[in-house]
N, C-alpha and C. Protein backbone atom coordinates (compact mmCIF):
# COMPACT_ATOMS: atom_id res chain seq x y z
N UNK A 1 0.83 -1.21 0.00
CA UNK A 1 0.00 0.00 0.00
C UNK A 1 0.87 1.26 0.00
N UNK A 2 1.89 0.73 0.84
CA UNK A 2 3.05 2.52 0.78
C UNK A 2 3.31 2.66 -0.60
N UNK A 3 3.79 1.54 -1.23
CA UNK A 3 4.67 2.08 -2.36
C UNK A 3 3.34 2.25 -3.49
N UNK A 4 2.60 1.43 -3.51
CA UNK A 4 1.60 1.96 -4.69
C UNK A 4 1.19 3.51 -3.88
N UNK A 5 0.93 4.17 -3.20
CA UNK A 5 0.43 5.38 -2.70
C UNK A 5 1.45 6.07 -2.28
N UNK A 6 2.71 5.90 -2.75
CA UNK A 6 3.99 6.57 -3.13
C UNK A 6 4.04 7.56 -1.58
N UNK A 7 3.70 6.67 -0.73
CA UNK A 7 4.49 7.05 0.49
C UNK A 7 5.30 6.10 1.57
N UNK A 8 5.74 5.32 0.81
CA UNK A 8 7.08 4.60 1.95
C UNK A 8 8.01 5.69 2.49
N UNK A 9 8.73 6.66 1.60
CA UNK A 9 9.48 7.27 2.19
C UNK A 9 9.15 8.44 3.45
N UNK A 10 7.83 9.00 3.25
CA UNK A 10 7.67 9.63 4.16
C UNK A 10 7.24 8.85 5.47
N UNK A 11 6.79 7.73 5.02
CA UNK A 11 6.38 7.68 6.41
C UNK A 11 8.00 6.46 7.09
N UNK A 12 8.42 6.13 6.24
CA UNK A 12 10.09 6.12 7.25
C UNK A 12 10.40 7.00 7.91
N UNK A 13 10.19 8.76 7.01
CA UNK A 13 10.58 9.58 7.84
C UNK A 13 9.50 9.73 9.35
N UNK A 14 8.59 9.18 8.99
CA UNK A 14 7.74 9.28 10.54
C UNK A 14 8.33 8.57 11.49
N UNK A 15 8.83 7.33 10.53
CA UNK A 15 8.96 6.08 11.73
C UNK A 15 10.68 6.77 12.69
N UNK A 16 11.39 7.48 11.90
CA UNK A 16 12.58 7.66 12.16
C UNK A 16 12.30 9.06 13.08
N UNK A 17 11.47 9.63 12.91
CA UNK A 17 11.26 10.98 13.16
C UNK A 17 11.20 10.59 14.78
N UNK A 18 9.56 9.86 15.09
CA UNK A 18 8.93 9.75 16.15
C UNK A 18 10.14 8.74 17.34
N UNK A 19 11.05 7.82 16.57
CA UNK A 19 11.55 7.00 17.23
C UNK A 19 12.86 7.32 17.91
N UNK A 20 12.75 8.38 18.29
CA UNK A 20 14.55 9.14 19.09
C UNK A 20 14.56 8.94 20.75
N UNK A 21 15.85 8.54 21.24
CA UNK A 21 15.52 8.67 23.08
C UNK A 21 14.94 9.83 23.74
N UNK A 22 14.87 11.01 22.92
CA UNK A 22 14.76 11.84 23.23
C UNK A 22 13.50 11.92 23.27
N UNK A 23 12.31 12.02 22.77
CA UNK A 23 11.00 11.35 22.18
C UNK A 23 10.22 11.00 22.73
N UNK A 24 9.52 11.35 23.66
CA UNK A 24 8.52 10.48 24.83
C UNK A 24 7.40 10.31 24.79
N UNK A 25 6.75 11.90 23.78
CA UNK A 25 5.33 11.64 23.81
C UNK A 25 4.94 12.27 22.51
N UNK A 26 3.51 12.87 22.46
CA UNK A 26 3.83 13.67 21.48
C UNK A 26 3.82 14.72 21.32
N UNK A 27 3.97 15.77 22.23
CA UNK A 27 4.35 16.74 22.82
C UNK A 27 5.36 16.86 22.32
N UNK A 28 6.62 16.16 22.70
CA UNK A 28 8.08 15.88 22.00
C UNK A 28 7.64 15.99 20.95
N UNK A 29 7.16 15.09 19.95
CA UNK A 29 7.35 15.03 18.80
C UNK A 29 7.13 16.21 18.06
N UNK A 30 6.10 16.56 18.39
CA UNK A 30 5.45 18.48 17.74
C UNK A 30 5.93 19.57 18.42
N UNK A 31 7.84 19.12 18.58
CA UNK A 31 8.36 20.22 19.16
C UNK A 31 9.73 20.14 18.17
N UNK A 32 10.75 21.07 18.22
CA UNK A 32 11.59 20.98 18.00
C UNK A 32 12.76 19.90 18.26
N UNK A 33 12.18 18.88 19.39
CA UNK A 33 13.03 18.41 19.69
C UNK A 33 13.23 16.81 19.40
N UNK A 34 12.50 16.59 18.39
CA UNK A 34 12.09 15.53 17.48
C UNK A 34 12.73 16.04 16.06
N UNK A 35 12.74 17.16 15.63
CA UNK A 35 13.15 17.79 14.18
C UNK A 35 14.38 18.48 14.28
N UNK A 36 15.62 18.47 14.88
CA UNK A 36 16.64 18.92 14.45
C UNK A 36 16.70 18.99 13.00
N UNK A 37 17.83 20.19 12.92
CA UNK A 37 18.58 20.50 11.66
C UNK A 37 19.53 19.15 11.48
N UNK A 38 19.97 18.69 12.22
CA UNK A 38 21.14 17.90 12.13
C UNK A 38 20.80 16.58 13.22
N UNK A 39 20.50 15.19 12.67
CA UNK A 39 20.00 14.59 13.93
C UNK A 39 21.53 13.56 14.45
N UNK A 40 21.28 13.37 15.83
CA UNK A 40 22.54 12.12 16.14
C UNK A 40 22.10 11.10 16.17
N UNK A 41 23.44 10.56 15.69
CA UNK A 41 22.87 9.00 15.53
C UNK A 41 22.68 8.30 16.92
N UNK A 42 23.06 9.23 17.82
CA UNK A 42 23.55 8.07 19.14
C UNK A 42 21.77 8.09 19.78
N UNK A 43 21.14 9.22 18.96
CA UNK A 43 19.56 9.00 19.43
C UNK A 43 18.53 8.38 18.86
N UNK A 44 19.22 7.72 18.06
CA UNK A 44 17.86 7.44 16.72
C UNK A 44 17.62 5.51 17.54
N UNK A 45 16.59 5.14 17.90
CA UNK A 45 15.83 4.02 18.11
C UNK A 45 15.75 3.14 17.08
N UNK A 46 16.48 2.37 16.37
CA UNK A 46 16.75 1.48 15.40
C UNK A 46 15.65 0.01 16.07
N UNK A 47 15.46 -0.44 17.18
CA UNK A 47 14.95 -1.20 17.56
C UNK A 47 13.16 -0.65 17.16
N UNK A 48 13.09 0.72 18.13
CA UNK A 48 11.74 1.30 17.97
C UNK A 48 11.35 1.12 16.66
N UNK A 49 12.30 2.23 16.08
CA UNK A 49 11.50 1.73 14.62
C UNK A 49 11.02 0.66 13.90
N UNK A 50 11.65 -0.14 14.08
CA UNK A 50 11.26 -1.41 13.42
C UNK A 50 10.11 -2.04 14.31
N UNK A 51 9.83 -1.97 15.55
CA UNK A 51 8.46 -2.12 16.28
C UNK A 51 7.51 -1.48 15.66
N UNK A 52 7.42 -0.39 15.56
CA UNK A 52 6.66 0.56 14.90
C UNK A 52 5.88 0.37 13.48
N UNK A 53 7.23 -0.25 12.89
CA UNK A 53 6.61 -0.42 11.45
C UNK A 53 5.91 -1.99 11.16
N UNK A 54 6.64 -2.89 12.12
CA UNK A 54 5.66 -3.75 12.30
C UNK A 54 4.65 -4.04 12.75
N UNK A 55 4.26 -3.09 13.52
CA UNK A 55 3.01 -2.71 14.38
C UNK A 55 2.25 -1.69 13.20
N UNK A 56 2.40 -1.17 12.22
CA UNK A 56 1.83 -0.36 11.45
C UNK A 56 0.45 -1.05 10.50
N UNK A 57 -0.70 -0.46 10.67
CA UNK A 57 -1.90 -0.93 9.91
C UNK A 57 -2.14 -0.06 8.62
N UNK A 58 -3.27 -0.71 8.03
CA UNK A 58 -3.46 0.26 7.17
C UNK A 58 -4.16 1.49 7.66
N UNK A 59 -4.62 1.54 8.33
CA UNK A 59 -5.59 2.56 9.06
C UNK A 59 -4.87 3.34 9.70
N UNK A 60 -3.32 3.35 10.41
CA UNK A 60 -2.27 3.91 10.69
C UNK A 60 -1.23 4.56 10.12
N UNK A 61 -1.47 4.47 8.97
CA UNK A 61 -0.72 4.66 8.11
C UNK A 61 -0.73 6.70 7.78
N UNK A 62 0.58 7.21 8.35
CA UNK A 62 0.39 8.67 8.52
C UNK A 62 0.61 9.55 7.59
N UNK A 63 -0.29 10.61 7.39
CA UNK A 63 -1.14 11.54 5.88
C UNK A 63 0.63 11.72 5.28
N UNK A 64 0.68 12.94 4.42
CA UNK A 64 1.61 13.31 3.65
C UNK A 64 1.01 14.29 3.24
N UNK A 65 1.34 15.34 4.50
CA UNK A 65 1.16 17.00 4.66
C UNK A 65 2.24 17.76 2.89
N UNK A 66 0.89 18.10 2.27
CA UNK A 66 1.53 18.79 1.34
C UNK A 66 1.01 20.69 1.32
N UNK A 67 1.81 21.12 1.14
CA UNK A 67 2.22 22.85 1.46
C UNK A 67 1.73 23.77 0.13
N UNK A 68 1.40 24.90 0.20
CA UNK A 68 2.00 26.11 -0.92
C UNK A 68 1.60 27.40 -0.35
N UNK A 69 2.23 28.11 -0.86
CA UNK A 69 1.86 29.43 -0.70
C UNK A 69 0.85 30.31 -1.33
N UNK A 70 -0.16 30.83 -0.87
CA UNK A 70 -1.55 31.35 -1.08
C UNK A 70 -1.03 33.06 -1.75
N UNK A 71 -0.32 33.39 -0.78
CA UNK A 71 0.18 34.64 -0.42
C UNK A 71 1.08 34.94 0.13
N UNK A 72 1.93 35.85 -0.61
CA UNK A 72 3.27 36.76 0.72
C UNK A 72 3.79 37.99 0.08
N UNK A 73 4.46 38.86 1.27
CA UNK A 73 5.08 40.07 0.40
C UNK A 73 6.11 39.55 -0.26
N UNK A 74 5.74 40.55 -1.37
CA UNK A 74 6.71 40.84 -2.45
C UNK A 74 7.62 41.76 -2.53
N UNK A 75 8.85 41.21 -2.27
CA UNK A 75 9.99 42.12 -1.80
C UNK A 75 10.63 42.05 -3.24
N UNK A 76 11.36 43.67 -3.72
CA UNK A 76 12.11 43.58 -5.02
C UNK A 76 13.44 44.39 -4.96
N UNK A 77 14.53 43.60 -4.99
CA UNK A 77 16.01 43.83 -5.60
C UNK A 77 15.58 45.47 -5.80
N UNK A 78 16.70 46.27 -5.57
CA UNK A 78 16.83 47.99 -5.89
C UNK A 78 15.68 48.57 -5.47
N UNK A 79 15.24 48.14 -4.57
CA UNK A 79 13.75 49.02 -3.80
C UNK A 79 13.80 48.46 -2.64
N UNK A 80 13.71 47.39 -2.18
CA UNK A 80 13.37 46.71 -0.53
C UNK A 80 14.95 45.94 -0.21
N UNK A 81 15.99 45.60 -1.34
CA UNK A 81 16.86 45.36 -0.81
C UNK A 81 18.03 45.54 -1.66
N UNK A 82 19.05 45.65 -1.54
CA UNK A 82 20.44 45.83 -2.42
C UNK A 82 20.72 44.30 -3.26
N UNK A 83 20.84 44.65 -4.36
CA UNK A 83 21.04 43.49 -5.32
C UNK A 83 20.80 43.28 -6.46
N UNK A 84 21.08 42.60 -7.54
CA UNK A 84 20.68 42.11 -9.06
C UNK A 84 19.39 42.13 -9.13
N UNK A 85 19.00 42.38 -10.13
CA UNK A 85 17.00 42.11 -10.53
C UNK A 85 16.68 40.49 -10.01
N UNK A 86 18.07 39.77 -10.52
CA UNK A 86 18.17 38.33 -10.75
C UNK A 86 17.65 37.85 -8.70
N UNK A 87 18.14 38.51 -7.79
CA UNK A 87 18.23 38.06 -6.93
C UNK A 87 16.73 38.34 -5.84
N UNK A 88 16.07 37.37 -5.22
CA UNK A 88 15.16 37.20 -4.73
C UNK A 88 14.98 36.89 -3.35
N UNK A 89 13.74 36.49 -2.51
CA UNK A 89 13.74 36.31 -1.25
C UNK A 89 13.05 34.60 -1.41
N UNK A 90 12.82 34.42 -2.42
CA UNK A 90 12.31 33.05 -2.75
C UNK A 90 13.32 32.07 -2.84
N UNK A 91 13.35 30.96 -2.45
CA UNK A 91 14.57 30.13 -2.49
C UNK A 91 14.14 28.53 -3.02
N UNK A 92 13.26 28.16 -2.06
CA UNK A 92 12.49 26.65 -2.55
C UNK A 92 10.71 26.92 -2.73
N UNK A 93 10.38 26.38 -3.52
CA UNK A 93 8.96 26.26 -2.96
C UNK A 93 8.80 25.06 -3.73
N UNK A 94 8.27 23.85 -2.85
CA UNK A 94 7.47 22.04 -2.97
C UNK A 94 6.55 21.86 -2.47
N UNK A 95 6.43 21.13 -2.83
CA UNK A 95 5.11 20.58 -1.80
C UNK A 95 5.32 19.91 0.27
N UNK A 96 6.71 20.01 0.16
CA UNK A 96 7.14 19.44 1.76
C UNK A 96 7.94 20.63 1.83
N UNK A 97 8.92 21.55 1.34
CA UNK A 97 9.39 22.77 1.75
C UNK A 97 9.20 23.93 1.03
N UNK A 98 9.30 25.09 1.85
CA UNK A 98 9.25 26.14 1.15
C UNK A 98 9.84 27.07 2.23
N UNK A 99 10.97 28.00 1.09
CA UNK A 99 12.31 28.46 2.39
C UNK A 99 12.69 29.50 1.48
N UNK A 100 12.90 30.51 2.48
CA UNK A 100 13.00 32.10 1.87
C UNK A 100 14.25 32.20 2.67
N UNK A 101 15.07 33.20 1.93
CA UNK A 101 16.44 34.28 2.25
C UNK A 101 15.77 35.67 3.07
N UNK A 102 15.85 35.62 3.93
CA UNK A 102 15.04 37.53 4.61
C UNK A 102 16.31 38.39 3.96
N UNK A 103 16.43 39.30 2.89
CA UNK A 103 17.05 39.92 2.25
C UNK A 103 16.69 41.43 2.32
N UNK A 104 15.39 41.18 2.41
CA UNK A 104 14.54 42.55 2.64
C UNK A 104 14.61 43.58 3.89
N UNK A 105 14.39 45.13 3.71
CA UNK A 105 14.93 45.97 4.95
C UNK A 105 13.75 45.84 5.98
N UNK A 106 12.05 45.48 5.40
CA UNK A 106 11.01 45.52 6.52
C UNK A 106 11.15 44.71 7.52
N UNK A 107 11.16 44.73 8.77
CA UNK A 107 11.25 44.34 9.97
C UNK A 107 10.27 43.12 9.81
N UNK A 108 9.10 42.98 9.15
CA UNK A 108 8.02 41.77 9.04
C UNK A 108 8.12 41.32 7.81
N UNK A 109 7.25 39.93 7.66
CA UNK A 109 7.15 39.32 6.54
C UNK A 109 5.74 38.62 7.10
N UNK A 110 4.80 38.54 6.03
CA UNK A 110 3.54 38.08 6.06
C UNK A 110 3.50 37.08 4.89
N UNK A 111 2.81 35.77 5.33
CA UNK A 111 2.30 34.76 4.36
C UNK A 111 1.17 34.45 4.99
N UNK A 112 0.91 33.90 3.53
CA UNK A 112 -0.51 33.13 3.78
C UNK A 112 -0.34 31.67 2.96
N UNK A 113 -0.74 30.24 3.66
CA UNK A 113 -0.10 29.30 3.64
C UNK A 113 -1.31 27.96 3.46
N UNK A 114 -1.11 26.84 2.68
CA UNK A 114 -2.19 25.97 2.65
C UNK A 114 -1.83 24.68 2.56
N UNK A 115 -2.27 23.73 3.58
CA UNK A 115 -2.32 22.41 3.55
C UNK A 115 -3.29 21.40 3.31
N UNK A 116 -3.91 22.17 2.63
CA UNK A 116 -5.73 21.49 2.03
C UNK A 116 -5.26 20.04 1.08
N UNK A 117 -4.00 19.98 0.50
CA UNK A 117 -3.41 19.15 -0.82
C UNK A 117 -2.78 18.05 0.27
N UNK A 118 -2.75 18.11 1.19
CA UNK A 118 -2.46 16.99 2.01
C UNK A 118 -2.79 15.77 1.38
N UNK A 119 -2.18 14.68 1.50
CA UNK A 119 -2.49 13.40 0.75
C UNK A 119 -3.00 12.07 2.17
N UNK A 120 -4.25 11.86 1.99
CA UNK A 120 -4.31 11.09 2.98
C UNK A 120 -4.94 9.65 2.70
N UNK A 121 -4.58 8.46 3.48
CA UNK A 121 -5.05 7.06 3.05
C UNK A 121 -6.70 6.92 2.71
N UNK A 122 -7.38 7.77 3.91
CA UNK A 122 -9.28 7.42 4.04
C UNK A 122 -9.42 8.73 4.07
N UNK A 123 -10.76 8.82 4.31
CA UNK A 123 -11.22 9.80 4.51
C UNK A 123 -11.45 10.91 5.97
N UNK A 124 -10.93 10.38 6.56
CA UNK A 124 -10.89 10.50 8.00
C UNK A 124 -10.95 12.12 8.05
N UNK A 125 -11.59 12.90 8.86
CA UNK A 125 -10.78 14.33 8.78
C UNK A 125 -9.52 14.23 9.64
N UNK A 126 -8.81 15.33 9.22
CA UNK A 126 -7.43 15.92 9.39
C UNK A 126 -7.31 17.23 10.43
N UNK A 127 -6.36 16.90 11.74
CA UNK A 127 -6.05 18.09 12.23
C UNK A 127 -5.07 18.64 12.26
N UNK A 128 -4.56 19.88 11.67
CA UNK A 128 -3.12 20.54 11.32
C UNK A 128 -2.64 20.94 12.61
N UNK A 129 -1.20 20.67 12.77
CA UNK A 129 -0.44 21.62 13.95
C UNK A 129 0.36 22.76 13.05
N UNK A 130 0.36 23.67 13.06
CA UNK A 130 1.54 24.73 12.84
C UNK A 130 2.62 25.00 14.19
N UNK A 131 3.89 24.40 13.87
CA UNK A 131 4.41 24.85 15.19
C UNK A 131 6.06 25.30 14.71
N UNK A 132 6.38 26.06 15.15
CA UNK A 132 7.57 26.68 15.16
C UNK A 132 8.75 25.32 16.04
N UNK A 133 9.44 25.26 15.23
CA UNK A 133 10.49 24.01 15.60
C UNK A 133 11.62 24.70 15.77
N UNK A 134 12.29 26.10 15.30
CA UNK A 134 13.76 26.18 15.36
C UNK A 134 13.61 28.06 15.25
N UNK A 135 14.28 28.17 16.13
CA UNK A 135 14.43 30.25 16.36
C UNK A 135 13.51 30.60 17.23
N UNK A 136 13.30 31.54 17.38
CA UNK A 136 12.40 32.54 18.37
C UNK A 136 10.97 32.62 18.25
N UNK A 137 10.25 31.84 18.95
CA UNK A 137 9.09 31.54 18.97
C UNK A 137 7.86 32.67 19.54
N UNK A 138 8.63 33.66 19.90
CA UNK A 138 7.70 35.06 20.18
C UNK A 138 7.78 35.92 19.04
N UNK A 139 8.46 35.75 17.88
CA UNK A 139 8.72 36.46 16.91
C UNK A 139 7.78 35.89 15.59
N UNK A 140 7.12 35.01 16.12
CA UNK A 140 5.80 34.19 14.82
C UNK A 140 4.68 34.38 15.27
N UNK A 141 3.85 35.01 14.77
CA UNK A 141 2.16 34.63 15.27
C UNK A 141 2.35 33.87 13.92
N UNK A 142 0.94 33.04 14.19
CA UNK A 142 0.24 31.84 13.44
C UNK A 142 -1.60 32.39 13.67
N UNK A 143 -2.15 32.29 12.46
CA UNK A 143 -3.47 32.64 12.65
C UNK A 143 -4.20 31.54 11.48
N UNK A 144 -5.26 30.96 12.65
CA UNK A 144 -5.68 29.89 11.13
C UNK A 144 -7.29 30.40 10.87
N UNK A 145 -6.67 30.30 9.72
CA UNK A 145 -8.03 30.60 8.63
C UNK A 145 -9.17 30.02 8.39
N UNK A 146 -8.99 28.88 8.53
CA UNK A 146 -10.09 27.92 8.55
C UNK A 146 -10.44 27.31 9.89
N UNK A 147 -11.38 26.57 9.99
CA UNK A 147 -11.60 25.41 11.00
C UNK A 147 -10.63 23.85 11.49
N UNK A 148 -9.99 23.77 10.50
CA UNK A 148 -9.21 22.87 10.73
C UNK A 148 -7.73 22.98 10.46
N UNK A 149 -7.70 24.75 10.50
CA UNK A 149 -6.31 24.71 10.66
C UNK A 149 -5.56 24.61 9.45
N UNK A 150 -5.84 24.06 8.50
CA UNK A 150 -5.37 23.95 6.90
C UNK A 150 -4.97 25.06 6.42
N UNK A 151 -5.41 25.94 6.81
CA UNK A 151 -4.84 27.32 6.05
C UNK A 151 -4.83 27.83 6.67
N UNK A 152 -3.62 29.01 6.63
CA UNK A 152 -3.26 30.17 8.63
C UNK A 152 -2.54 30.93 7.68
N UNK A 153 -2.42 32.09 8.55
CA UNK A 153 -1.47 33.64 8.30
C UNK A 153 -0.66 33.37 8.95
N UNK A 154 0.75 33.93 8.73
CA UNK A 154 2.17 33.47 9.29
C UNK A 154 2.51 34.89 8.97
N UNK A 155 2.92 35.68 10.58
CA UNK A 155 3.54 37.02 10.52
C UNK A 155 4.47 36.63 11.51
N UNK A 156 5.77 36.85 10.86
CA UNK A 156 7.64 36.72 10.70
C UNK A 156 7.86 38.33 11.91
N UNK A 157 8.15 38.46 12.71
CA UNK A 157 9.24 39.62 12.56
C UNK A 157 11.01 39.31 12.86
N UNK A 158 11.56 39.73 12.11
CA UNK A 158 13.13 39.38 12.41
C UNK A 158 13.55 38.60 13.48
N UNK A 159 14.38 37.60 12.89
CA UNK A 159 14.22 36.80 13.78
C UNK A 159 16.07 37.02 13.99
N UNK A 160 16.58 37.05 13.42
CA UNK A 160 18.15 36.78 13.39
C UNK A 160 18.76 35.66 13.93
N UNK A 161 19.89 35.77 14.85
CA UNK A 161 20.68 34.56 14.58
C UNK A 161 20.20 33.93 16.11
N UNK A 162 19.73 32.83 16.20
CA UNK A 162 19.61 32.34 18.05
C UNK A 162 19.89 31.11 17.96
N UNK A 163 20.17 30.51 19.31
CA UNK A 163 20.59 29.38 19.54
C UNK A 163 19.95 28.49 19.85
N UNK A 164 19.89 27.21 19.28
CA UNK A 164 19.00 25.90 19.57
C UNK A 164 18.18 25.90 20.77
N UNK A 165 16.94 26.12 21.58
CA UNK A 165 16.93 25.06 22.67
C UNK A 165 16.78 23.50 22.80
N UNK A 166 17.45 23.26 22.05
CA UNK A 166 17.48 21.35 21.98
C UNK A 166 18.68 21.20 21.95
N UNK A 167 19.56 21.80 21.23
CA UNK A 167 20.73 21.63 21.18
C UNK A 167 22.19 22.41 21.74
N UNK A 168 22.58 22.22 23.19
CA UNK A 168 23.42 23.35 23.45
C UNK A 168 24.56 24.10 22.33
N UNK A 169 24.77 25.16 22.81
CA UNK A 169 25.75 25.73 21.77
C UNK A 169 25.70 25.48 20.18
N UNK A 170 24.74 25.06 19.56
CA UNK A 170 24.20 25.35 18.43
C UNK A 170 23.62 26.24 18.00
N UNK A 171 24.00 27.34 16.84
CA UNK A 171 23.38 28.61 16.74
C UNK A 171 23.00 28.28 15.49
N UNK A 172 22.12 29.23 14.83
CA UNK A 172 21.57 28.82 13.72
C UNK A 172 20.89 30.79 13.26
N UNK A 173 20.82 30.69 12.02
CA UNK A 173 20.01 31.77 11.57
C UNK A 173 18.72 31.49 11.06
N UNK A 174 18.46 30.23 10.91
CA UNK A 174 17.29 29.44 11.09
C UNK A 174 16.16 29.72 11.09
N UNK A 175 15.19 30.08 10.79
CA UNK A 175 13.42 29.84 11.74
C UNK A 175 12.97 28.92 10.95
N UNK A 176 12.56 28.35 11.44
CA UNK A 176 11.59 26.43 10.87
C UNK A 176 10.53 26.77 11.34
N UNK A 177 9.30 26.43 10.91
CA UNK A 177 7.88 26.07 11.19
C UNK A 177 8.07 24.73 10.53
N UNK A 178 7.15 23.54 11.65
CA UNK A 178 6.74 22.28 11.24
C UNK A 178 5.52 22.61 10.91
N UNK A 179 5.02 21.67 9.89
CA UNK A 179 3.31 21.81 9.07
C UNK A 179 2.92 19.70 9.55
N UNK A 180 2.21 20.01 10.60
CA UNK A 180 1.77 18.13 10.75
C UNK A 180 0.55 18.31 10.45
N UNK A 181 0.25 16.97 10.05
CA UNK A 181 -1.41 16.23 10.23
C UNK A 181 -1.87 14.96 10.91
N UNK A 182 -2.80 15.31 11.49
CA UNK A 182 -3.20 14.31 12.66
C UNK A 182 -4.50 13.88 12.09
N UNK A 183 -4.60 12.13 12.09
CA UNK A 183 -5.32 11.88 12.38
C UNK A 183 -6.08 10.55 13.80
N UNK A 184 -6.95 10.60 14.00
CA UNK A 184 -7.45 9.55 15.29
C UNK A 184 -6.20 8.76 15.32
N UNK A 185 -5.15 8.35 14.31
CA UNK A 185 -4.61 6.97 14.55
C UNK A 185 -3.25 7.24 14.29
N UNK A 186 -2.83 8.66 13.97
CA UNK A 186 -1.29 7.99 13.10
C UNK A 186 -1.58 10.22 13.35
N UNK A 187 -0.26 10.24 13.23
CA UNK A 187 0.45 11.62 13.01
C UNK A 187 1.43 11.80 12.13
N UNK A 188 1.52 12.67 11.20
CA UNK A 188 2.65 12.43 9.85
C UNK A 188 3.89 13.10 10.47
N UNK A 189 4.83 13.22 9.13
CA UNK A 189 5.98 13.91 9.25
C UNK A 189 6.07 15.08 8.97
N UNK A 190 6.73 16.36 9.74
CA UNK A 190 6.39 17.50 9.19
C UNK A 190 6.89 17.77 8.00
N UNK A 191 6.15 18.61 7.05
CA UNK A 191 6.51 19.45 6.01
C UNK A 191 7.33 20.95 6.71
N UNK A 192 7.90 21.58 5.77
CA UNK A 192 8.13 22.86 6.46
C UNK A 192 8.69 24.43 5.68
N UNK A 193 8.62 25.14 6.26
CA UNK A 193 8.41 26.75 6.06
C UNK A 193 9.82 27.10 7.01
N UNK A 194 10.78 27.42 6.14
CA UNK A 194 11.72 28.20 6.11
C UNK A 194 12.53 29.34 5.82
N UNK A 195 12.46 30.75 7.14
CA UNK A 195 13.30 31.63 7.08
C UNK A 195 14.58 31.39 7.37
N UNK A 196 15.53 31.61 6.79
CA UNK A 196 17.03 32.40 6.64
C UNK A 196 17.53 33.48 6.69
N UNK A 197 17.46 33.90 7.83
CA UNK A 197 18.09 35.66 7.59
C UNK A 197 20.62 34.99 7.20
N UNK A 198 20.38 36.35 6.68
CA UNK A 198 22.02 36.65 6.69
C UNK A 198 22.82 36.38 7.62
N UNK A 199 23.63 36.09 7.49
CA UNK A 199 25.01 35.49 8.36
C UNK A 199 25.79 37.00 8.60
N UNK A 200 25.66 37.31 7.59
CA UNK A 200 27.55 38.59 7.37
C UNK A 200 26.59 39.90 7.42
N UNK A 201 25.39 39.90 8.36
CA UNK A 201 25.09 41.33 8.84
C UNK A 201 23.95 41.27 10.19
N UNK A 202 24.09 42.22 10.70
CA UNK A 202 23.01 42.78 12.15
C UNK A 202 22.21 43.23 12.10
N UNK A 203 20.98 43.12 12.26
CA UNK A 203 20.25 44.30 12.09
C UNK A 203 20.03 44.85 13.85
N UNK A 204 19.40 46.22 13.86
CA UNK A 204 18.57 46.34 14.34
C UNK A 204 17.66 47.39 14.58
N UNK A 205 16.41 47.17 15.10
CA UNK A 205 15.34 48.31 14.48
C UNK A 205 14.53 48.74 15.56
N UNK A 206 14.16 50.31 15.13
CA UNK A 206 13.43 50.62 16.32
C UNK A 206 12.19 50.37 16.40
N UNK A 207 11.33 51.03 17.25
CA UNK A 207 10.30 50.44 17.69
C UNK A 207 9.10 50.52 16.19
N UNK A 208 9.84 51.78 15.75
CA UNK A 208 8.06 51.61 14.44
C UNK A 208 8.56 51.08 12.94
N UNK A 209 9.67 50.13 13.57
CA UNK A 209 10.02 49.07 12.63
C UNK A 209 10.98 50.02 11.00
N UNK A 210 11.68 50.93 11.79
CA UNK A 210 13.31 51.30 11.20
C UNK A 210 13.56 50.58 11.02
């Protein structure tokens, strides 16, 4: 059933995702501390997993959260930031990522975001988490648009460079949002929404967003 419904690989990534020492509930899991940038091996549950997947039904079998963008500002080279026509704030956009460069001088960034294309086994309904996995988590509101969460407003303000709380002394310029779907039986792997601010500059701004 995985491979005809062309999701074995994601849901390895579930099985690998959910199965770390670190990992207890699912609280853990719909935190950052299940989704590193960089995972260790000395945490990954090689035993778990394979419980897991043998224990896996069809009815368990977890969605395949797919993404796009509805809406966002449009920032342009020689007006909002220094650079070639050629050069942009857009970097990926898929159906599992979508990851921007913050290049731009406005202190905010606004999207509008949709997981309606989610791919799921039944018909079951679907409940979305939006959760911020990596950077400064007072610097995101999340506003959902709908009833089930499928579609939300995502307002950014500068986030710059901060350091892991999962990982000591790991810094990152980073901001991650995880995109999950839940259903009664099974929870997927996140998709995700990625800012990048600059490495080789500082900002900082005053209060009416200098």
């Amino acid at each position: 059933k995985l491979e005809n419904e062309k999701l074995l690989m994601p849901t390895i990534q579930h099985l690998l995702r959910s199965n770390q020492s670190q990992v207890k509930s699912q609280d853990d899991y719909l935190s950052g501390k299940a989704h590193p940038a960089v995972f260790d091996r000395a945490n990954l549950d090689a035993i778990g997993m394979m419980t897991a997947a043998h224990e896996m039904r069809l009815n368990t079998i977890p969605p395949l959260v797919q993404i796009s963008v509805i809406s966002e500002d449009e920032l342009q080279p020689g007006r909002d930031f220094l650079g070639p026509a050629r050069l942009s704030e857009k970097h990926i956009d898929s159906p599992d990522v979508i990851s921007r460069v913050w290049r731009g001088y406005p202190m905010k960034r606004t999207m509008t975001v949709s997981a309606k294309e989610t791919i799921r086994i039944n018909d079951e309904p679907l409940r979305y988490h939006w959760i911020v996995l990596r950077g400064p988590r007072d610097n995101v509101t999340i506003t959902p648009l709908d009833d089930d969460k499928s579609t939300v407003q995502i307002e950014i303000t500068y986030p710059g460079r901060t350091e892991s709380d999962w990982i000591n002394g790991m810094w990152s310029n980073r901001l991650d949002i995880g995109v999950f779907a839940e259903t009664s039986n099974s929870i997927s792997a996140p998709a995700f929404i990625t800012w990048m601010t600059l490495d080789n500059e500082q900002r900082n701004y005053d209060e009416s967003g200098n």
